[in-house]
PDBML (XML) file of the C-alpha atoms, coordinates in Angstrom:
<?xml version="1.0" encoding="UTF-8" ?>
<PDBx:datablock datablockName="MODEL"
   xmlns:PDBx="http://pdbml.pdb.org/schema/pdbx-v50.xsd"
   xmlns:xsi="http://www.w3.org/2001/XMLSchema-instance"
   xsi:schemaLocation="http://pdbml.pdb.org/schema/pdbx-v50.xsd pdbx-v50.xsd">
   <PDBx:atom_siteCategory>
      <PDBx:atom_site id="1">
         <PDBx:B_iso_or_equiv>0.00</PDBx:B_iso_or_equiv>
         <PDBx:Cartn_x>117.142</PDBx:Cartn_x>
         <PDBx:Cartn_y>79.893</PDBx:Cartn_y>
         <PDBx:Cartn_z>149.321</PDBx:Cartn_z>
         <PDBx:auth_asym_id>A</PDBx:auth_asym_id>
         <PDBx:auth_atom_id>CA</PDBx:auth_atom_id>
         <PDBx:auth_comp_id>UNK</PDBx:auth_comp_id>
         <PDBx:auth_seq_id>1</PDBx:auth_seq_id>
         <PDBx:group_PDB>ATOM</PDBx:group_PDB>
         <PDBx:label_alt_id xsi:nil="true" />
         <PDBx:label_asym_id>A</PDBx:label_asym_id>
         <PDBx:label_atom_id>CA</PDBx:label_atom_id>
         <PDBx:label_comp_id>UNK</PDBx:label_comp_id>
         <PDBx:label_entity_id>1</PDBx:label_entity_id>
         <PDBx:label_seq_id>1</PDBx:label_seq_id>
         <PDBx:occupancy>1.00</PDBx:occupancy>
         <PDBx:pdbx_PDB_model_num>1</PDBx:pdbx_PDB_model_num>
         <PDBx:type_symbol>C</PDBx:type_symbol>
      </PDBx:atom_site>
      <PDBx:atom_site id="2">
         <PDBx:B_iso_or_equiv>0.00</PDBx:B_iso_or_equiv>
         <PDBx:Cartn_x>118.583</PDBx:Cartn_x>
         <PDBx:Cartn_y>79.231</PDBx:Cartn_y>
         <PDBx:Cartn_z>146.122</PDBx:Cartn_z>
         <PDBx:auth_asym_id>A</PDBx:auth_asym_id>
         <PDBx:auth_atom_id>CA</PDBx:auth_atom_id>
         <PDBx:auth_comp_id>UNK</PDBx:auth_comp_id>
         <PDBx:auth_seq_id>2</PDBx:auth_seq_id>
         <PDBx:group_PDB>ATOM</PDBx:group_PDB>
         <PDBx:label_alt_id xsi:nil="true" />
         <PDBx:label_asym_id>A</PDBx:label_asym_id>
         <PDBx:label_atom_id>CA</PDBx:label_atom_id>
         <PDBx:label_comp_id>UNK</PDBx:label_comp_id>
         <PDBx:label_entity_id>1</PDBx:label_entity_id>
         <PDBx:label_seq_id>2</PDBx:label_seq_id>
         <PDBx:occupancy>1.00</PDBx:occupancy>
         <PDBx:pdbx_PDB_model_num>1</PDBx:pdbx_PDB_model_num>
         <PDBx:type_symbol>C</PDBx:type_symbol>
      </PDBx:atom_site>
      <PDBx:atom_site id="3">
         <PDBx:B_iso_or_equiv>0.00</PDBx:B_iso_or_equiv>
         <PDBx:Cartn_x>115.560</PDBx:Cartn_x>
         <PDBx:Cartn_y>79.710</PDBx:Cartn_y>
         <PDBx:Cartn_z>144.296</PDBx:Cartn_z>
         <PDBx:auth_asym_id>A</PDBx:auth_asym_id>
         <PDBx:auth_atom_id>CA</PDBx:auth_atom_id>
         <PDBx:auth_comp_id>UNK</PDBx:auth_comp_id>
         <PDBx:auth_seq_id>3</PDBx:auth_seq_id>
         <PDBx:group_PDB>ATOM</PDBx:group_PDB>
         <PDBx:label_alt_id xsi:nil="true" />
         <PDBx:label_asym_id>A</PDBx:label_asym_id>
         <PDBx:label_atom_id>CA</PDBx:label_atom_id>
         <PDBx:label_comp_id>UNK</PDBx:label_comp_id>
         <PDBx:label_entity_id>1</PDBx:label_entity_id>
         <PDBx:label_seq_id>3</PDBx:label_seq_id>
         <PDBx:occupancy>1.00</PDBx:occupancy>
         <PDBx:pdbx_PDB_model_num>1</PDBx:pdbx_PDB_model_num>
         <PDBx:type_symbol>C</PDBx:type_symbol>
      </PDBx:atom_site>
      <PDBx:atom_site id="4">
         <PDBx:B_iso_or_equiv>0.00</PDBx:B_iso_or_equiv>
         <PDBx:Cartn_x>115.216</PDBx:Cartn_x>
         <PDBx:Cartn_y>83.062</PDBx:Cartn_y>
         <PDBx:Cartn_z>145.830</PDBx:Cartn_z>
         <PDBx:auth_asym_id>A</PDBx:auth_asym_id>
         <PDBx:auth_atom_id>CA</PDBx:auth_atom_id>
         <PDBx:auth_comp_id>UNK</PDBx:auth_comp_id>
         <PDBx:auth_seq_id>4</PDBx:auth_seq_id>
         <PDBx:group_PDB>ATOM</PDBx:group_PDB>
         <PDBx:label_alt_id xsi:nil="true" />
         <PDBx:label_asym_id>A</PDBx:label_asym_id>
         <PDBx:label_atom_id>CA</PDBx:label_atom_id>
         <PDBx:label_comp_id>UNK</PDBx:label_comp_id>
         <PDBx:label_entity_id>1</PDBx:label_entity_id>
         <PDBx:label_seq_id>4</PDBx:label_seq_id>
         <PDBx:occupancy>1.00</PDBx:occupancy>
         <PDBx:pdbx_PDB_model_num>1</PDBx:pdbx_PDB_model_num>
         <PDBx:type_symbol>C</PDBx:type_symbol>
      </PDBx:atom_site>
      <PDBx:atom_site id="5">
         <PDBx:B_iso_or_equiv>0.00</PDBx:B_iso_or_equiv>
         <PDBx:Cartn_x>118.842</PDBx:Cartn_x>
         <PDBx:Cartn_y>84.016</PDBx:Cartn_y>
         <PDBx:Cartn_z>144.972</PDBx:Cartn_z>
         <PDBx:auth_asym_id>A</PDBx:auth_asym_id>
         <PDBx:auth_atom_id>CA</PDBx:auth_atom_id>
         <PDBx:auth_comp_id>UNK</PDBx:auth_comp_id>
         <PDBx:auth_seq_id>5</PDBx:auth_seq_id>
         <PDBx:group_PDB>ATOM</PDBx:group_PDB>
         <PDBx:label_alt_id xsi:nil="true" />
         <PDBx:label_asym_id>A</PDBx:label_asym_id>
         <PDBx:label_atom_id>CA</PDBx:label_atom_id>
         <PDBx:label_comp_id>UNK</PDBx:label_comp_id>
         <PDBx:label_entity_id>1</PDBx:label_entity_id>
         <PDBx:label_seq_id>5</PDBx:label_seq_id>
         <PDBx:occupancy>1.00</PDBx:occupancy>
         <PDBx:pdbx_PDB_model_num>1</PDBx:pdbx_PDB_model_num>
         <PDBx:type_symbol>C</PDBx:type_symbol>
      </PDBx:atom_site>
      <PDBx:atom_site id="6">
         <PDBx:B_iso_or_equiv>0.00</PDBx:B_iso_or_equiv>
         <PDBx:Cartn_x>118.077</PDBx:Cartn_x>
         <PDBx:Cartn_y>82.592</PDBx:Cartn_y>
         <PDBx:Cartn_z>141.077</PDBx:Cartn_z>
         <PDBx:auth_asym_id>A</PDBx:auth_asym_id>
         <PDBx:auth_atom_id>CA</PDBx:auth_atom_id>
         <PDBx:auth_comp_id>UNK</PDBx:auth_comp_id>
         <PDBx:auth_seq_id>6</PDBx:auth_seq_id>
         <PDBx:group_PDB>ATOM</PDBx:group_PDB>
         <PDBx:label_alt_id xsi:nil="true" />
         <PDBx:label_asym_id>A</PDBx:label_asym_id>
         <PDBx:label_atom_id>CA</PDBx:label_atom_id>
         <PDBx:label_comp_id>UNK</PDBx:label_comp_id>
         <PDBx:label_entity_id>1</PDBx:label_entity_id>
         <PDBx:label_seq_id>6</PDBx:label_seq_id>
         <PDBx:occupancy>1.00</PDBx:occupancy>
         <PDBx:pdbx_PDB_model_num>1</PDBx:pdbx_PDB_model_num>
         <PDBx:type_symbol>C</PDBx:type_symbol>
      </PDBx:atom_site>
      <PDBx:atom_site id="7">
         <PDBx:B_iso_or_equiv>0.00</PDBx:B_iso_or_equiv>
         <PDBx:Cartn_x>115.286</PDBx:Cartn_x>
         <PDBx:Cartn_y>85.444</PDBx:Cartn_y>
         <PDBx:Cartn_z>141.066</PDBx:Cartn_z>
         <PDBx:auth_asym_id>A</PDBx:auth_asym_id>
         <PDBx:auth_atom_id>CA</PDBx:auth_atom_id>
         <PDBx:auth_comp_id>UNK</PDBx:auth_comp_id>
         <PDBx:auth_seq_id>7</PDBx:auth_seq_id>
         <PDBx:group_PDB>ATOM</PDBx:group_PDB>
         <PDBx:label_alt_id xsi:nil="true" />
         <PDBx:label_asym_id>A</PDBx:label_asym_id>
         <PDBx:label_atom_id>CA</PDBx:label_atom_id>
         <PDBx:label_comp_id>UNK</PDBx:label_comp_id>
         <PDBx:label_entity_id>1</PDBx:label_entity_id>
         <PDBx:label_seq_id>7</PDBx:label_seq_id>
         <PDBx:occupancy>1.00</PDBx:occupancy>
         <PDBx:pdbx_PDB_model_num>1</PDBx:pdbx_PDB_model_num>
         <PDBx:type_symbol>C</PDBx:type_symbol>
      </PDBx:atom_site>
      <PDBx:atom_site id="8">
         <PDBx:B_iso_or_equiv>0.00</PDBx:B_iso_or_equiv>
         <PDBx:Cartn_x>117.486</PDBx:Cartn_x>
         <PDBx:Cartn_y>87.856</PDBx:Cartn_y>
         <PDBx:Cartn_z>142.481</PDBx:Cartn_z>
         <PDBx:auth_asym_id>A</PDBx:auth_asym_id>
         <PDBx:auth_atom_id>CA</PDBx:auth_atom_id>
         <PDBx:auth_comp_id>UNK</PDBx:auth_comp_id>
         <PDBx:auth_seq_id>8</PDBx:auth_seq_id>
         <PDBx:group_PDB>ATOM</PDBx:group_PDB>
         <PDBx:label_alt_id xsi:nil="true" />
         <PDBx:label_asym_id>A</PDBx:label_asym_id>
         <PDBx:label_atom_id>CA</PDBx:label_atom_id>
         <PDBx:label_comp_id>UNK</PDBx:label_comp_id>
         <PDBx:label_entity_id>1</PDBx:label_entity_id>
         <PDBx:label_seq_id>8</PDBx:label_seq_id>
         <PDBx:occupancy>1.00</PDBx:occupancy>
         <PDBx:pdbx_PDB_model_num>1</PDBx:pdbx_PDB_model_num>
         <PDBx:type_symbol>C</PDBx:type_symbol>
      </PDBx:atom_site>
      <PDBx:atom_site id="9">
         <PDBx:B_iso_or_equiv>0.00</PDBx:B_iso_or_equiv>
         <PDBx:Cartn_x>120.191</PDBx:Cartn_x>
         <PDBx:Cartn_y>87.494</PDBx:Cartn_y>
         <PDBx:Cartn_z>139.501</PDBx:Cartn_z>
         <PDBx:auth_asym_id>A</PDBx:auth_asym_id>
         <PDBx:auth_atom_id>CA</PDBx:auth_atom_id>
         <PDBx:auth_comp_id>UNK</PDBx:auth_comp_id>
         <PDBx:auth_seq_id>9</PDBx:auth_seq_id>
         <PDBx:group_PDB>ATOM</PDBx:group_PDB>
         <PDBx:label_alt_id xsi:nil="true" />
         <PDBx:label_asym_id>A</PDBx:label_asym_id>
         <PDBx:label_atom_id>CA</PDBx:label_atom_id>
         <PDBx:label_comp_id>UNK</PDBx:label_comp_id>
         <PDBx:label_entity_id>1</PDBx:label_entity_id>
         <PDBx:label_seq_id>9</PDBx:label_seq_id>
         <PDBx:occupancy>1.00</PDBx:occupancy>
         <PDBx:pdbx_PDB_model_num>1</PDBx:pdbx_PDB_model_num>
         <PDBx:type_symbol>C</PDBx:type_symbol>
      </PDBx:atom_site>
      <PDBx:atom_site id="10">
         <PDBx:B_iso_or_equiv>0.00</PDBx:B_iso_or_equiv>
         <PDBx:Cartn_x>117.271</PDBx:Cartn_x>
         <PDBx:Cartn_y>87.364</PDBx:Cartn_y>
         <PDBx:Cartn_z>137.133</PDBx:Cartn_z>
         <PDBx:auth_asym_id>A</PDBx:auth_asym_id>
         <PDBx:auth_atom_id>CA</PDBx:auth_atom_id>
         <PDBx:auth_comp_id>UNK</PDBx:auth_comp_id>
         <PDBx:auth_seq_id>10</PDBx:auth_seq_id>
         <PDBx:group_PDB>ATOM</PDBx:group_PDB>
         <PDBx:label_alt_id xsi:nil="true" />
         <PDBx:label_asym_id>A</PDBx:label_asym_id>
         <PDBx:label_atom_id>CA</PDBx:label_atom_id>
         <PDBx:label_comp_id>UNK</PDBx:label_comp_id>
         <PDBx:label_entity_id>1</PDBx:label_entity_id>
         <PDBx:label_seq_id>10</PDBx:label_seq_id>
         <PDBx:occupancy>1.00</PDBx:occupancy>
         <PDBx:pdbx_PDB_model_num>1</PDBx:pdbx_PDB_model_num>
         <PDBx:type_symbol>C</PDBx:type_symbol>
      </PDBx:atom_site>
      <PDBx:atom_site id="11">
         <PDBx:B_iso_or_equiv>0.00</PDBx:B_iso_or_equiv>
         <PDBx:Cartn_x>115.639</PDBx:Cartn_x>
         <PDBx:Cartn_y>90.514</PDBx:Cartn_y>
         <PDBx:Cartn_z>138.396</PDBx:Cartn_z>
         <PDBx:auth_asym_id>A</PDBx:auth_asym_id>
         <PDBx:auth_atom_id>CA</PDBx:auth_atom_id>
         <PDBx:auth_comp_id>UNK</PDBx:auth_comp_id>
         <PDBx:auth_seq_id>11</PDBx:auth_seq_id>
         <PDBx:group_PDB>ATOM</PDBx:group_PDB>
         <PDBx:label_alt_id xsi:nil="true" />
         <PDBx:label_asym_id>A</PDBx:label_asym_id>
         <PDBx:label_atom_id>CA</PDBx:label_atom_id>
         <PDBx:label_comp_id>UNK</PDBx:label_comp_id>
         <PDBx:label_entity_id>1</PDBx:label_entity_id>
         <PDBx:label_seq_id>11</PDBx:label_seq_id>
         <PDBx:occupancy>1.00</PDBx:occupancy>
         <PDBx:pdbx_PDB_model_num>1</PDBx:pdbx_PDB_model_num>
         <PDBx:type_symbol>C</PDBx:type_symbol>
      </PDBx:atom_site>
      <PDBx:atom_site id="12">
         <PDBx:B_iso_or_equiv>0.00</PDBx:B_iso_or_equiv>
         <PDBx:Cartn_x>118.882</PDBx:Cartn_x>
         <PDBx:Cartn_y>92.463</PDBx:Cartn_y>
         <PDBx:Cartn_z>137.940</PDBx:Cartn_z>
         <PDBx:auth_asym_id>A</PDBx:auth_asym_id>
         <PDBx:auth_atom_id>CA</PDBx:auth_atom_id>
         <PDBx:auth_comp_id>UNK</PDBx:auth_comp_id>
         <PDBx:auth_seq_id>12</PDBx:auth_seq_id>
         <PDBx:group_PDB>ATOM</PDBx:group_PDB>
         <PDBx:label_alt_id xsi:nil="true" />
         <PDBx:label_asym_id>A</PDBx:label_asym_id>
         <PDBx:label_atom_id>CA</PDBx:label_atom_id>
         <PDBx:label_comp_id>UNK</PDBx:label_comp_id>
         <PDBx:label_entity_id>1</PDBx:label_entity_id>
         <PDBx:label_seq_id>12</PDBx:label_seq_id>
         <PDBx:occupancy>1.00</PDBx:occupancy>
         <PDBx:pdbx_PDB_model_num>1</PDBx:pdbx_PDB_model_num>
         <PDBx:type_symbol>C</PDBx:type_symbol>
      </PDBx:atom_site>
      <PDBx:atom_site id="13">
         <PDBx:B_iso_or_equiv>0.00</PDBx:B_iso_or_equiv>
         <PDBx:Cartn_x>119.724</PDBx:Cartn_x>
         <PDBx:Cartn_y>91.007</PDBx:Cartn_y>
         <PDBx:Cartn_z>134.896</PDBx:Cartn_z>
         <PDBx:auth_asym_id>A</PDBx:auth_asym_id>
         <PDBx:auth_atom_id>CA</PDBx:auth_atom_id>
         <PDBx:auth_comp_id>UNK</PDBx:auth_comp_id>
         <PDBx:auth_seq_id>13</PDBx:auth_seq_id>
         <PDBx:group_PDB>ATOM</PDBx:group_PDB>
         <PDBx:label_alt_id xsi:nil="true" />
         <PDBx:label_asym_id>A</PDBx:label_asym_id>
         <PDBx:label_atom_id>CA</PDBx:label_atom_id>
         <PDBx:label_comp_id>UNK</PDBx:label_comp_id>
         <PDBx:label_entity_id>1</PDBx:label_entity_id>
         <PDBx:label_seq_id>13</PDBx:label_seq_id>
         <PDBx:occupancy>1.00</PDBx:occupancy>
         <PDBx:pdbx_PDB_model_num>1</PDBx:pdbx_PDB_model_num>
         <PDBx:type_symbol>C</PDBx:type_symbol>
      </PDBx:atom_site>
      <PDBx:atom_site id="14">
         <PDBx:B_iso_or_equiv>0.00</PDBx:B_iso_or_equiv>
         <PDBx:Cartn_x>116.519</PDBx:Cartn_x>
         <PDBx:Cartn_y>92.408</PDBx:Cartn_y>
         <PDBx:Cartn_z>133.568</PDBx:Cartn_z>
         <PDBx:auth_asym_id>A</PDBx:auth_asym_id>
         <PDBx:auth_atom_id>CA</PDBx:auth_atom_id>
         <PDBx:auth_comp_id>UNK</PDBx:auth_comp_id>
         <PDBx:auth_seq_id>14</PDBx:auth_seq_id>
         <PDBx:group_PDB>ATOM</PDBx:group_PDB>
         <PDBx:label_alt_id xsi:nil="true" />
         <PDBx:label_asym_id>A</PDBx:label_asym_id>
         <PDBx:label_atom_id>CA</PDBx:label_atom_id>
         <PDBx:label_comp_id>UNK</PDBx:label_comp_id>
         <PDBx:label_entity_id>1</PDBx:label_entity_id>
         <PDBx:label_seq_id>14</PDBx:label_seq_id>
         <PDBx:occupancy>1.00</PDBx:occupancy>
         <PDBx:pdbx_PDB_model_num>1</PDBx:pdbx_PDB_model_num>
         <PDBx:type_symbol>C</PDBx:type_symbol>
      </PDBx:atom_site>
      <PDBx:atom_site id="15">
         <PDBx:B_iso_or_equiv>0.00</PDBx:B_iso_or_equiv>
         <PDBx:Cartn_x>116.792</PDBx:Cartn_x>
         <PDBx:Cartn_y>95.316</PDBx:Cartn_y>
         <PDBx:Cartn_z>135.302</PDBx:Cartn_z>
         <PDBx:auth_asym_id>A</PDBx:auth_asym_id>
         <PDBx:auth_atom_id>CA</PDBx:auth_atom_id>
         <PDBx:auth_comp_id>UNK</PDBx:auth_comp_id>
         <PDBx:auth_seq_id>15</PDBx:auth_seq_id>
         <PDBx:group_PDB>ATOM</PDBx:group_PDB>
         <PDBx:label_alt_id xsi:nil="true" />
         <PDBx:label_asym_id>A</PDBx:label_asym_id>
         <PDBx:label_atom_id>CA</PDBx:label_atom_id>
         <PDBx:label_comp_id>UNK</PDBx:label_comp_id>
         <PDBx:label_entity_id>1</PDBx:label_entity_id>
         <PDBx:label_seq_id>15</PDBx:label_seq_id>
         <PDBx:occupancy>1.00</PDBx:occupancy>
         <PDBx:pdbx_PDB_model_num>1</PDBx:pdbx_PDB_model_num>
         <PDBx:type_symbol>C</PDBx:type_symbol>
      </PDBx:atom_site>
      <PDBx:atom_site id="16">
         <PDBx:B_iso_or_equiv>0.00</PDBx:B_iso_or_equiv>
         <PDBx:Cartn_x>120.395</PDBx:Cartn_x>
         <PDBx:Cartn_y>95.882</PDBx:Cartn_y>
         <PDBx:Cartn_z>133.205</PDBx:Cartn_z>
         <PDBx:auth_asym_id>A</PDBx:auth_asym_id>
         <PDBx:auth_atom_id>CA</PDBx:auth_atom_id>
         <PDBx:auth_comp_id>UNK</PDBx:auth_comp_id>
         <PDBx:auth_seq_id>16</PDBx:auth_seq_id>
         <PDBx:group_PDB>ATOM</PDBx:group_PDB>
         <PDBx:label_alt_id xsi:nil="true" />
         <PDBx:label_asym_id>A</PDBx:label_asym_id>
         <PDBx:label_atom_id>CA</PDBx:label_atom_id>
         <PDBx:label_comp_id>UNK</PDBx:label_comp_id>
         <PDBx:label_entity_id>1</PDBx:label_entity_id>
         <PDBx:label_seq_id>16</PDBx:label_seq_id>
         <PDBx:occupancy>1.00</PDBx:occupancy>
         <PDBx:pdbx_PDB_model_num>1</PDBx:pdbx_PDB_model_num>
         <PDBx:type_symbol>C</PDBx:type_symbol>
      </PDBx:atom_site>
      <PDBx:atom_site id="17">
         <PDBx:B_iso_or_equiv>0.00</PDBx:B_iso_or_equiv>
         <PDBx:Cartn_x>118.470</PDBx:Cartn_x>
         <PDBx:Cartn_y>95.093</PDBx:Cartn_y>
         <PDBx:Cartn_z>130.117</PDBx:Cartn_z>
         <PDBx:auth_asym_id>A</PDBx:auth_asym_id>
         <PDBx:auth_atom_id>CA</PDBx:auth_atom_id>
         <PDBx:auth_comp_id>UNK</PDBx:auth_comp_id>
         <PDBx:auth_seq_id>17</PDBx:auth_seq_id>
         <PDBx:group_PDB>ATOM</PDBx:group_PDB>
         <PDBx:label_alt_id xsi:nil="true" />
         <PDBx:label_asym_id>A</PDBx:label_asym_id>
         <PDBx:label_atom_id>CA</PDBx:label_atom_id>
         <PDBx:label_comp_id>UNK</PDBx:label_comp_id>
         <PDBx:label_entity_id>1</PDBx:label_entity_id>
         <PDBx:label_seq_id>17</PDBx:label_seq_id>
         <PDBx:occupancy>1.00</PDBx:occupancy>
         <PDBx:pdbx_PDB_model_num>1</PDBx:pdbx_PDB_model_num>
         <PDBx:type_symbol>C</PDBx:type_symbol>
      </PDBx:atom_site>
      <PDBx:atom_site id="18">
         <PDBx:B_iso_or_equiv>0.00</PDBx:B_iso_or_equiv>
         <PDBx:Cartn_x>115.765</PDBx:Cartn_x>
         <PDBx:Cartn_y>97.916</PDBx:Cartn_y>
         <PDBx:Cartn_z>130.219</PDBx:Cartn_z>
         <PDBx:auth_asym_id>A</PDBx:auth_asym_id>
         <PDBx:auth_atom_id>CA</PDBx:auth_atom_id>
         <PDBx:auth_comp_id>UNK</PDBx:auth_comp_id>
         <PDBx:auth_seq_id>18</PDBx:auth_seq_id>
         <PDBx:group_PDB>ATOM</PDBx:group_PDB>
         <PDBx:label_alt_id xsi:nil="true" />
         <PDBx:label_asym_id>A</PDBx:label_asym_id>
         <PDBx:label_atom_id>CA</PDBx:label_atom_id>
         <PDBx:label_comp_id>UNK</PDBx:label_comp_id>
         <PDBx:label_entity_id>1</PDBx:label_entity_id>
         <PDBx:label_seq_id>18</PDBx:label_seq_id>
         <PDBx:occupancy>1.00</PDBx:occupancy>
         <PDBx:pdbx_PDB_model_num>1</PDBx:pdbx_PDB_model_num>
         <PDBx:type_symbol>C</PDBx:type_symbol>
      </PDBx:atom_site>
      <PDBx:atom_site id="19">
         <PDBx:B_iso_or_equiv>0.00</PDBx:B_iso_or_equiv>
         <PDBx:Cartn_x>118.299</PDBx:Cartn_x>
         <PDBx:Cartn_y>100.373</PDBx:Cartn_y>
         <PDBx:Cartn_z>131.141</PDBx:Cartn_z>
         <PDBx:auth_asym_id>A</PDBx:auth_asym_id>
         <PDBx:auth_atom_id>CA</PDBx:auth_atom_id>
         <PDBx:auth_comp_id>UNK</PDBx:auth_comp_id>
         <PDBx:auth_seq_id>19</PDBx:auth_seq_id>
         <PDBx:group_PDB>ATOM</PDBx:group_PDB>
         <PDBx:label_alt_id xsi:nil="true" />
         <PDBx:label_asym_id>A</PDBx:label_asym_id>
         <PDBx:label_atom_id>CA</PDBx:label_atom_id>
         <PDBx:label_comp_id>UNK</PDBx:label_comp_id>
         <PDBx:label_entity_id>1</PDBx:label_entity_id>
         <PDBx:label_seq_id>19</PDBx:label_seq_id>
         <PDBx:occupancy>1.00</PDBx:occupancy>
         <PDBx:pdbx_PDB_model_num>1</PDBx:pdbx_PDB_model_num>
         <PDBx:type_symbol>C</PDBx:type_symbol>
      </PDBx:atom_site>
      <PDBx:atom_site id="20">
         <PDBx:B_iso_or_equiv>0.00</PDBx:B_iso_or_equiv>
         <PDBx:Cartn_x>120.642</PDBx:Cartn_x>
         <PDBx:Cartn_y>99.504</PDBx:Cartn_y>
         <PDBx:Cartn_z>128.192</PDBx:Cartn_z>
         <PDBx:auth_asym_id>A</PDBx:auth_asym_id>
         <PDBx:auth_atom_id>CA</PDBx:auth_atom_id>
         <PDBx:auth_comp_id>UNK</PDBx:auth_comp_id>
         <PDBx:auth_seq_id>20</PDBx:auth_seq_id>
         <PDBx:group_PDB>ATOM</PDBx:group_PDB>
         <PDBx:label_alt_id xsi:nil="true" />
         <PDBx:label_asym_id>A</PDBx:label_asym_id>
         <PDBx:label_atom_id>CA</PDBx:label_atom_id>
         <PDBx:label_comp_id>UNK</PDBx:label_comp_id>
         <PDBx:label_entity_id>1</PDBx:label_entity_id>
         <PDBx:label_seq_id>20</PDBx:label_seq_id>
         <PDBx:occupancy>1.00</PDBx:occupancy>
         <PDBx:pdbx_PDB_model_num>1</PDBx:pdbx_PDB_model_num>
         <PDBx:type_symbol>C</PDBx:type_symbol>
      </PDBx:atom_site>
      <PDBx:atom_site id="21">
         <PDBx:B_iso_or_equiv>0.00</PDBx:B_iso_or_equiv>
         <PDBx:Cartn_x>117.479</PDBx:Cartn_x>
         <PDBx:Cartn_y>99.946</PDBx:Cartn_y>
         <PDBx:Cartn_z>126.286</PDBx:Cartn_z>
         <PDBx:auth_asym_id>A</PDBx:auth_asym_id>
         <PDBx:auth_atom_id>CA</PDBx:auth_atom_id>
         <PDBx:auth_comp_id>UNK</PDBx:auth_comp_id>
         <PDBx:auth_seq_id>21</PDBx:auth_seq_id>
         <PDBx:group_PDB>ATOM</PDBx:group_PDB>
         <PDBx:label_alt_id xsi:nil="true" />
         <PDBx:label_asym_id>A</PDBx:label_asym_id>
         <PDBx:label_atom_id>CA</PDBx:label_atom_id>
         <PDBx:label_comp_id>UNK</PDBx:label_comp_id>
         <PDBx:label_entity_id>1</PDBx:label_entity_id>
         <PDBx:label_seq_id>21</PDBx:label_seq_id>
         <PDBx:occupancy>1.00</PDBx:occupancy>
         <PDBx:pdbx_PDB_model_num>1</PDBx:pdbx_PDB_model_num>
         <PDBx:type_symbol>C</PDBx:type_symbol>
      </PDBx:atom_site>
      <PDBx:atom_site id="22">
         <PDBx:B_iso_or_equiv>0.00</PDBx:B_iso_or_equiv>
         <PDBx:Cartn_x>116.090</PDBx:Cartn_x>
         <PDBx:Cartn_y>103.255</PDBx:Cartn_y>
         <PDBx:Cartn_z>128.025</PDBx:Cartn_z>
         <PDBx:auth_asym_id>A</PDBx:auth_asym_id>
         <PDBx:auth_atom_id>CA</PDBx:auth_atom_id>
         <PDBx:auth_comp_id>UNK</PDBx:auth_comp_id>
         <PDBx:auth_seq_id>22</PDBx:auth_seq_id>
         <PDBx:group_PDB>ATOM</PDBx:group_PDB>
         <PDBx:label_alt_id xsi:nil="true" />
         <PDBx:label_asym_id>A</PDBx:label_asym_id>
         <PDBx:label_atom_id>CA</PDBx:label_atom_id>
         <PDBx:label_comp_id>UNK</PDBx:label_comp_id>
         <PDBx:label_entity_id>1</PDBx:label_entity_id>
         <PDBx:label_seq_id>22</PDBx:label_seq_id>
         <PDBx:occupancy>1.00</PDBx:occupancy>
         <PDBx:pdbx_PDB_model_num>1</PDBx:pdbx_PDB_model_num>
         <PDBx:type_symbol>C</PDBx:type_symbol>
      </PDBx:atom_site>
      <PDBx:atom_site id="23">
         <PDBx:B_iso_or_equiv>0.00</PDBx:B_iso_or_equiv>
         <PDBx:Cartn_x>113.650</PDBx:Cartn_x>
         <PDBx:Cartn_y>101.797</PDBx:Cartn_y>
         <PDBx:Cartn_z>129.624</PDBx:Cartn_z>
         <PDBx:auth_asym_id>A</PDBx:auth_asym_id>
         <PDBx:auth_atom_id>CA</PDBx:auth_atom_id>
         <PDBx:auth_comp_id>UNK</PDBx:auth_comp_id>
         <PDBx:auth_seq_id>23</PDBx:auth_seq_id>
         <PDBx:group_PDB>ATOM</PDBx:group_PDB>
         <PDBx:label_alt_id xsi:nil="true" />
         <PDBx:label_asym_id>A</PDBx:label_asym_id>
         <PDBx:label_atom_id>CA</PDBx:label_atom_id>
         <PDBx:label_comp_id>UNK</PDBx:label_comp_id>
         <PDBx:label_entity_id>1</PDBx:label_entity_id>
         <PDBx:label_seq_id>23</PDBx:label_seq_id>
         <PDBx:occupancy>1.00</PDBx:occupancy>
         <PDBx:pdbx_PDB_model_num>1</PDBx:pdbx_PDB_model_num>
         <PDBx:type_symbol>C</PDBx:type_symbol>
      </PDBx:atom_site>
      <PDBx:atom_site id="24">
         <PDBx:B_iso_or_equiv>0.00</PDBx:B_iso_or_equiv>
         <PDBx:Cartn_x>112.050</PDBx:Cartn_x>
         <PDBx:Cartn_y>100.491</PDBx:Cartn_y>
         <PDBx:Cartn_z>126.101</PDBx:Cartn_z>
         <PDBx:auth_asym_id>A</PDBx:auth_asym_id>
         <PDBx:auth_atom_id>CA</PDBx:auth_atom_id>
         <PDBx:auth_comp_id>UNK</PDBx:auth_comp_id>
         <PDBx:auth_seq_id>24</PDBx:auth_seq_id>
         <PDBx:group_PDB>ATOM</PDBx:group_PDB>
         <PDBx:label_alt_id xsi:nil="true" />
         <PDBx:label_asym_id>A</PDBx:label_asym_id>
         <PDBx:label_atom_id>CA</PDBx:label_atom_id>
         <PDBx:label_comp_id>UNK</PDBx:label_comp_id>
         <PDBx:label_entity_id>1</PDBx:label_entity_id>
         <PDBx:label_seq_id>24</PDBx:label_seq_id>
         <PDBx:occupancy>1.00</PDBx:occupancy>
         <PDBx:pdbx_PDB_model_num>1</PDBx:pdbx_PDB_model_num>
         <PDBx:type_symbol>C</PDBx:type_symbol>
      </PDBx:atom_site>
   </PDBx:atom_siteCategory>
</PDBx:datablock>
């Protein structure tokens, strides 16, 4: 479970990143 929830928090900390980028 925590494993999963690490992903989680990575996946939407990359998400943030591309946008802040525009998607570059």
């Amino acid at each position: 479970n925590v494993k999963r929830e690490i992903a989680r928090v990575k996946t939407v900390i990359r998400e943030k990143q591309i946008a802040e980028t525009g998607g570059k």
